[in-house]
PDB file of N, CA and C in Angstrom:
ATOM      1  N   UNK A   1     -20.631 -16.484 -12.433  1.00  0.00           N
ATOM      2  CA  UNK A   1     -19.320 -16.152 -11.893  1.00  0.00           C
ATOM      3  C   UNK A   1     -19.468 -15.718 -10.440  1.00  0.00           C
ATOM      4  N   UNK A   2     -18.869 -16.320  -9.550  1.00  0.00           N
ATOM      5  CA  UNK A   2     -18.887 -16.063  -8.031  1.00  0.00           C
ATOM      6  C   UNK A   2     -17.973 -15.305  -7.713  1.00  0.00           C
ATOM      7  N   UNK A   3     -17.935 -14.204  -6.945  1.00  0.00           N
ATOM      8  CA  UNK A   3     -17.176 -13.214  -6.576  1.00  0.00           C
ATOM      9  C   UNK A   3     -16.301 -14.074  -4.914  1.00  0.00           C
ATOM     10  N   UNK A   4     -15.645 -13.746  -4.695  1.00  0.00           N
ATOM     11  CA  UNK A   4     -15.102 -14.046  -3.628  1.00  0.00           C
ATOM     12  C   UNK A   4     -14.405 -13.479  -2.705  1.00  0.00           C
ATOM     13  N   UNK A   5     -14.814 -13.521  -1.410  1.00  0.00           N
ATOM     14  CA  UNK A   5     -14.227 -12.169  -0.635  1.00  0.00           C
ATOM     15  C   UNK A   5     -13.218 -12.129  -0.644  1.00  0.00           C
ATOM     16  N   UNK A   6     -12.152 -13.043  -0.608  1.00  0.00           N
ATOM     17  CA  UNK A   6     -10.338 -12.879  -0.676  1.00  0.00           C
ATOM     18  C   UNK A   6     -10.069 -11.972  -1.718  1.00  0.00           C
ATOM     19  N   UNK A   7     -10.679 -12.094  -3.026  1.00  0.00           N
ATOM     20  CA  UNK A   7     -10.774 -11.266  -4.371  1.00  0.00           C
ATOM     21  C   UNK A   7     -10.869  -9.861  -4.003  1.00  0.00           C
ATOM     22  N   UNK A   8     -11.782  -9.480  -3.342  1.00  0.00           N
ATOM     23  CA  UNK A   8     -12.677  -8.398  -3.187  1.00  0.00           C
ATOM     24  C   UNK A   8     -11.182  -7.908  -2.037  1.00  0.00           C
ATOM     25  N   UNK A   9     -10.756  -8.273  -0.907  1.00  0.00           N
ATOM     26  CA  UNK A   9     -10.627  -8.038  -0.234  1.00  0.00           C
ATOM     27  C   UNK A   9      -8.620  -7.356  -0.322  1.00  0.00           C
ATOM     28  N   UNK A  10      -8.238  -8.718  -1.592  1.00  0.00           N
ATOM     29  CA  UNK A  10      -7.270  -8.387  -2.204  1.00  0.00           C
ATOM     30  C   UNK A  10      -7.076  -7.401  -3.068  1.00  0.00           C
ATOM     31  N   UNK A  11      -8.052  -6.822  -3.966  1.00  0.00           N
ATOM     32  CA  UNK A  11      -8.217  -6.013  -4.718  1.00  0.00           C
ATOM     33  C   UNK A  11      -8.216  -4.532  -4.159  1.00  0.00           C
ATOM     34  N   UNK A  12      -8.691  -4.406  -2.701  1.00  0.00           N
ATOM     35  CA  UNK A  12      -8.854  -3.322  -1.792  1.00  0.00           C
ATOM     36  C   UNK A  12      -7.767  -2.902  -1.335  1.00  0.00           C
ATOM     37  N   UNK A  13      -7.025  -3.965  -0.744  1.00  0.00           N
ATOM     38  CA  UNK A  13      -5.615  -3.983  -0.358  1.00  0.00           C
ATOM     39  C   UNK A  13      -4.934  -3.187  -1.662  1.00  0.00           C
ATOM     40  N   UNK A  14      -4.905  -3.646  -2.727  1.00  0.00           N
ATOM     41  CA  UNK A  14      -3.951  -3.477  -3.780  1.00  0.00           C
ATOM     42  C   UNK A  14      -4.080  -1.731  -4.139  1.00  0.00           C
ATOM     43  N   UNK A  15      -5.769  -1.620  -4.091  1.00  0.00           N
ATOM     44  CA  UNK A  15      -5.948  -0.142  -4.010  1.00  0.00           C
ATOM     45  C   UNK A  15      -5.737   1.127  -3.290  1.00  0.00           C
ATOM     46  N   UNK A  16      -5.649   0.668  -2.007  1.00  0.00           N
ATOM     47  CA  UNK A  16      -5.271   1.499  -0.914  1.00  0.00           C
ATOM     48  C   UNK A  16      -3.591   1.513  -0.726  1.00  0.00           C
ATOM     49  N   UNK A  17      -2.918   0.698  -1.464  1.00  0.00           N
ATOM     50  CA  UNK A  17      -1.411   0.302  -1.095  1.00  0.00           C
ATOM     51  C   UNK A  17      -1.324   1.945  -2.787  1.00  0.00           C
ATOM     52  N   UNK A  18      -2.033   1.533  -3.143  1.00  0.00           N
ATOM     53  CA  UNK A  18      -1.812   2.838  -4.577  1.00  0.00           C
ATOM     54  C   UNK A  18      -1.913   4.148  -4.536  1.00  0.00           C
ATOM     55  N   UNK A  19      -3.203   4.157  -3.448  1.00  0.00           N
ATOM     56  CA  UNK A  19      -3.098   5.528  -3.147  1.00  0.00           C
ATOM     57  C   UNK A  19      -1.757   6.191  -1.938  1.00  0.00           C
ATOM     58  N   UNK A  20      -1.550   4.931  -1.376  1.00  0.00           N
ATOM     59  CA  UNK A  20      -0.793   5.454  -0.355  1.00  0.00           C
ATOM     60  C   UNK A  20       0.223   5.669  -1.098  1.00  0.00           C
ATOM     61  N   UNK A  21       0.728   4.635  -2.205  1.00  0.00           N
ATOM     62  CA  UNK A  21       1.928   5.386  -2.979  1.00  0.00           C
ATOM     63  C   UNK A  21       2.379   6.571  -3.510  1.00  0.00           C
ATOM     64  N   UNK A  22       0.934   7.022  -3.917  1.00  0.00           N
ATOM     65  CA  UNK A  22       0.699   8.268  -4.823  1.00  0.00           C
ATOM     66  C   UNK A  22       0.712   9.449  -3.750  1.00  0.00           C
ATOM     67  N   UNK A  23      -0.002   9.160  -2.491  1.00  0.00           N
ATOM     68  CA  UNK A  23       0.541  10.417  -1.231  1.00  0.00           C
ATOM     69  C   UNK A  23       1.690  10.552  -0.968  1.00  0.00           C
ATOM     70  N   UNK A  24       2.535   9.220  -0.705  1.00  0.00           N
ATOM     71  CA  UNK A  24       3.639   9.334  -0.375  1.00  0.00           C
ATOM     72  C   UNK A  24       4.790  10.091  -1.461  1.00  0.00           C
ATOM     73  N   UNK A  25       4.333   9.989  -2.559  1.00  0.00           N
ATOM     74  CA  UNK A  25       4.984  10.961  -4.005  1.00  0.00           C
ATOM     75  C   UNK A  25       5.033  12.365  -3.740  1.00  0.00           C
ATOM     76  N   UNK A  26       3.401  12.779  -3.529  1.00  0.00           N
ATOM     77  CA  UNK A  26       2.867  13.941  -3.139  1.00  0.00           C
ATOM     78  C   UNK A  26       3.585  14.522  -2.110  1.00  0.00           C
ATOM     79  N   UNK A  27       4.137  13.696  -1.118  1.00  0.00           N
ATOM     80  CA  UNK A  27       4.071  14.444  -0.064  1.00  0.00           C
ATOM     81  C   UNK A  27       5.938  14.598  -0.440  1.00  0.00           C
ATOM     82  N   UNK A  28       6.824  13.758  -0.889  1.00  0.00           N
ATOM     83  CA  UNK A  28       7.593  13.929  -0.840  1.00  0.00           C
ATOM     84  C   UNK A  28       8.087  15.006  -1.953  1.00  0.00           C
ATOM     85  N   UNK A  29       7.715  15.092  -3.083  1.00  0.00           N
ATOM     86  CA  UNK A  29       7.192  16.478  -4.005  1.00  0.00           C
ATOM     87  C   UNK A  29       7.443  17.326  -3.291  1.00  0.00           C
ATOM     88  N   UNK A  30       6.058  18.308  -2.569  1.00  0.00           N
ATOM     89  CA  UNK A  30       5.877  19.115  -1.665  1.00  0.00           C
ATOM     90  C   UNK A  30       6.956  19.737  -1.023  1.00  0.00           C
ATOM     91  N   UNK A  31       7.610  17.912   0.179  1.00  0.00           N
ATOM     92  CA  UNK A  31       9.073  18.469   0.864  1.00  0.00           C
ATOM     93  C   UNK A  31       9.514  19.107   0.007  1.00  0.00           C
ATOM     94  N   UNK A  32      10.207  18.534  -0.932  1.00  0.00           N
ATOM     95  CA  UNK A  32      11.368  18.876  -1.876  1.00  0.00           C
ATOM     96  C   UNK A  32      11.401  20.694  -2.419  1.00  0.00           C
ATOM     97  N   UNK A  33      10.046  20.396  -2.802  1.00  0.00           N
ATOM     98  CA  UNK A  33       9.458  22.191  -2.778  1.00  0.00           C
ATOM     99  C   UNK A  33       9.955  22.721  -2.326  1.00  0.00           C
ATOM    100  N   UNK A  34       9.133  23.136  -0.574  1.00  0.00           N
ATOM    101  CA  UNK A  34       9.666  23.772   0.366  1.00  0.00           C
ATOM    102  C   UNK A  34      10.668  23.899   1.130  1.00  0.00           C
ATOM    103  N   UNK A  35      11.475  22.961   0.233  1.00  0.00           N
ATOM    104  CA  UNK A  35      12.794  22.875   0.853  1.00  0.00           C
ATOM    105  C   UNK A  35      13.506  23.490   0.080  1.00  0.00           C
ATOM    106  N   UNK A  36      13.412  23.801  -1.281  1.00  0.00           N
ATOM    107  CA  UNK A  36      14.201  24.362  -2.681  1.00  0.00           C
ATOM    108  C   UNK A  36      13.591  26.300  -2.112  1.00  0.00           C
ATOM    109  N   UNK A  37      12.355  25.821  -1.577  1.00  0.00           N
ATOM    110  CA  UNK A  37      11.887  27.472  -1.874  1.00  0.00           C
ATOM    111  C   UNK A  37      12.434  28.238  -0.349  1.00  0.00           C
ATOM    112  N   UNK A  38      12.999  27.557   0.686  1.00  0.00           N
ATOM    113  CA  UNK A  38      13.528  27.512   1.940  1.00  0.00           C
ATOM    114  C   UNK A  38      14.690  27.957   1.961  1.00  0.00           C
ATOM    115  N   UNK A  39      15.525  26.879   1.173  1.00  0.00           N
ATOM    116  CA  UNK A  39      17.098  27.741   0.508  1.00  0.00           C
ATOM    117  C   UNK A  39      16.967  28.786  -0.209  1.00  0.00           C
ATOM    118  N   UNK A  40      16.092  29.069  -0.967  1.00  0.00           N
ATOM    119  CA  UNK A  40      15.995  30.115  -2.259  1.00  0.00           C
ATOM    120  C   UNK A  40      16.021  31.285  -1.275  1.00  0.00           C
ATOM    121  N   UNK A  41      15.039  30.960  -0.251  1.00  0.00           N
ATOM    122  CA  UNK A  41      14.762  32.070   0.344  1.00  0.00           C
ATOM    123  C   UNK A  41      15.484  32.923   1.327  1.00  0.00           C
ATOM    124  N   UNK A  42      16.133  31.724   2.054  1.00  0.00           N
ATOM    125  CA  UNK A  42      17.839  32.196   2.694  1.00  0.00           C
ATOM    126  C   UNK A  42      18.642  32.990   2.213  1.00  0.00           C
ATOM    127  N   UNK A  43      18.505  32.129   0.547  1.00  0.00           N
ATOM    128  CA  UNK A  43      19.632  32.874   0.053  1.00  0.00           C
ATOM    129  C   UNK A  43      19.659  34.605  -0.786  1.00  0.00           C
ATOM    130  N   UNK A  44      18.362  34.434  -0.612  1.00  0.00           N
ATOM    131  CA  UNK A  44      17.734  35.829  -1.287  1.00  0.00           C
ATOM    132  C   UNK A  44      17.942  36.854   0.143  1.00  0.00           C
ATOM    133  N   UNK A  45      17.248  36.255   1.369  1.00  0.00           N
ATOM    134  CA  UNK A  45      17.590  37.477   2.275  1.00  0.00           C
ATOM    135  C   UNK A  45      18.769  37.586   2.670  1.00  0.00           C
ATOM    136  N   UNK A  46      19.872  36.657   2.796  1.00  0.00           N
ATOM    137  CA  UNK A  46      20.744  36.444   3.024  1.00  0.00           C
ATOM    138  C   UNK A  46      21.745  38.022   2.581  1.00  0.00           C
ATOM    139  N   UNK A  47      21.637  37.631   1.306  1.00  0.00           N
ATOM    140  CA  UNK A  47      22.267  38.391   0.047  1.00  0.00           C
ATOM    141  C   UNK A  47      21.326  40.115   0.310  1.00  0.00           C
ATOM    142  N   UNK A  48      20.567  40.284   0.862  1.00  0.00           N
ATOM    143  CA  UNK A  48      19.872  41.850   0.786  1.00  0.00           C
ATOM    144  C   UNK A  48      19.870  42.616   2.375  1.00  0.00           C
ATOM    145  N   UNK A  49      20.143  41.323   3.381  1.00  0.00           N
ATOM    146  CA  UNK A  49      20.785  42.010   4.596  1.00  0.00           C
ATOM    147  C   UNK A  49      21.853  42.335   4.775  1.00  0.00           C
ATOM    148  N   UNK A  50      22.129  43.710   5.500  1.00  0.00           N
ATOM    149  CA  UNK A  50      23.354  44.633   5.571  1.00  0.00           C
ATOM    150  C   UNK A  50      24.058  43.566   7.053  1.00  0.00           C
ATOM    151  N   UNK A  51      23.440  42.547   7.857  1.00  0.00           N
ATOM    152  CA  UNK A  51      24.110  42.072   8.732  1.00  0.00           C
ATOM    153  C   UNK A  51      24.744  40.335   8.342  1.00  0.00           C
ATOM    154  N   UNK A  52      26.296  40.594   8.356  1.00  0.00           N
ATOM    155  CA  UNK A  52      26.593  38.930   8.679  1.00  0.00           C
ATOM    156  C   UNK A  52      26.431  38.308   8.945  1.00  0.00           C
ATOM    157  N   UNK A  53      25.002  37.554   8.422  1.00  0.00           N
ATOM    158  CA  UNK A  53      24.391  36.358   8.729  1.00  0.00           C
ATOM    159  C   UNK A  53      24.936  35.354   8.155  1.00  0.00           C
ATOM    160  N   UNK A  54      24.844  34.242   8.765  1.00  0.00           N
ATOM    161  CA  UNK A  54      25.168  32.865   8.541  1.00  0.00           C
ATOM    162  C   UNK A  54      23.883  31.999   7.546  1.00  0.00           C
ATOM    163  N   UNK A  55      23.855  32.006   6.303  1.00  0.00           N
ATOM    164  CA  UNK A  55      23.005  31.407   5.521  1.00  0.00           C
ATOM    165  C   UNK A  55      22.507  30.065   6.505  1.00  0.00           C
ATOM    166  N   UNK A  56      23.389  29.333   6.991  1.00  0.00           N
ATOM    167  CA  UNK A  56      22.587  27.981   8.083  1.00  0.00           C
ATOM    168  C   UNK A  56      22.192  28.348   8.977  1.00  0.00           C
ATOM    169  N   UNK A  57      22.543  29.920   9.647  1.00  0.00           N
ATOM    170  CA  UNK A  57      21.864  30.066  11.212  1.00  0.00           C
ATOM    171  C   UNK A  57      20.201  30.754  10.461  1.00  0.00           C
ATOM    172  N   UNK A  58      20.257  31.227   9.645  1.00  0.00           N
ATOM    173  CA  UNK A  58      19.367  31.489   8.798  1.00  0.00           C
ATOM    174  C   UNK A  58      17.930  30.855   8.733  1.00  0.00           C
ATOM    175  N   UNK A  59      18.867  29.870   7.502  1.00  0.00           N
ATOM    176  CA  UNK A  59      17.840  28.432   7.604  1.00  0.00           C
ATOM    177  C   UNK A  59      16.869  27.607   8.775  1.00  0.00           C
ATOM    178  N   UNK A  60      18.106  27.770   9.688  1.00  0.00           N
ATOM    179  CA  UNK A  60      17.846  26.750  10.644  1.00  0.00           C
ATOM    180  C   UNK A  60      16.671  27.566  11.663  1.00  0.00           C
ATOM    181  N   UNK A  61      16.625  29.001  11.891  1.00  0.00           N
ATOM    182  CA  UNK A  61      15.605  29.778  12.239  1.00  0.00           C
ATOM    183  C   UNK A  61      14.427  29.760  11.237  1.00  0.00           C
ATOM    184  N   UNK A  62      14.443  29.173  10.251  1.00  0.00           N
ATOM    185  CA  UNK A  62      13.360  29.659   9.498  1.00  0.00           C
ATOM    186  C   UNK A  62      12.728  28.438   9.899  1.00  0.00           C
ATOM    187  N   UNK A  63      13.327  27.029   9.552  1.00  0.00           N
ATOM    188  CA  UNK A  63      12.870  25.897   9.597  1.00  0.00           C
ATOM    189  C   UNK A  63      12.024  25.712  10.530  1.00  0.00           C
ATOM    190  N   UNK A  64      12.944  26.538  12.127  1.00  0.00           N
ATOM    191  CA  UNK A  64      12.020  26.223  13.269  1.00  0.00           C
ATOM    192  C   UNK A  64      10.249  27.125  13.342  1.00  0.00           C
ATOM    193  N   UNK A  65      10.781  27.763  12.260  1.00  0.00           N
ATOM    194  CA  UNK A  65       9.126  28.530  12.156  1.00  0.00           C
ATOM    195  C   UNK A  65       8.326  27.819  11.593  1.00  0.00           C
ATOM    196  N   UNK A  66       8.738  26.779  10.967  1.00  0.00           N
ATOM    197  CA  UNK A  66       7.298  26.197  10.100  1.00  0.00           C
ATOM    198  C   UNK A  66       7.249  25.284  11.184  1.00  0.00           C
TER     199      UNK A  66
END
């Protein structure tokens, strides 16, 4: 049985297209995370500061910290 580099070369392709799928999962996971734990977190200080803050001016300061 002869191996053949198109084989070999296709098979590599197919593997690296898998992992990139599986990061791209990962990574969009992650966002979703820190984005749930971002609001959570707005809304927790939000709710325990004595000053009228704006839950989006909030956010939008926090965001620029990460």
């Amino acid at each position: 049985m002869m191996i053949w580099p198109q084989s070999v070369q296709l098979k590599a392709v197919k593997l690296a297209l898998q992992l990139l799928e599986r990061k791209e999962t990962q990574t969009t996971i992650l966002r979703n995370v820190i984005q749930s734990t971002m609001q959570l977190s707005v809304q927790i200080v939000a709710h325990h500061l004595p000053l009228p803050l704006q839950p989006k001016h909030l956010q939008k300061s926090l965001m620029q910290l990460l």
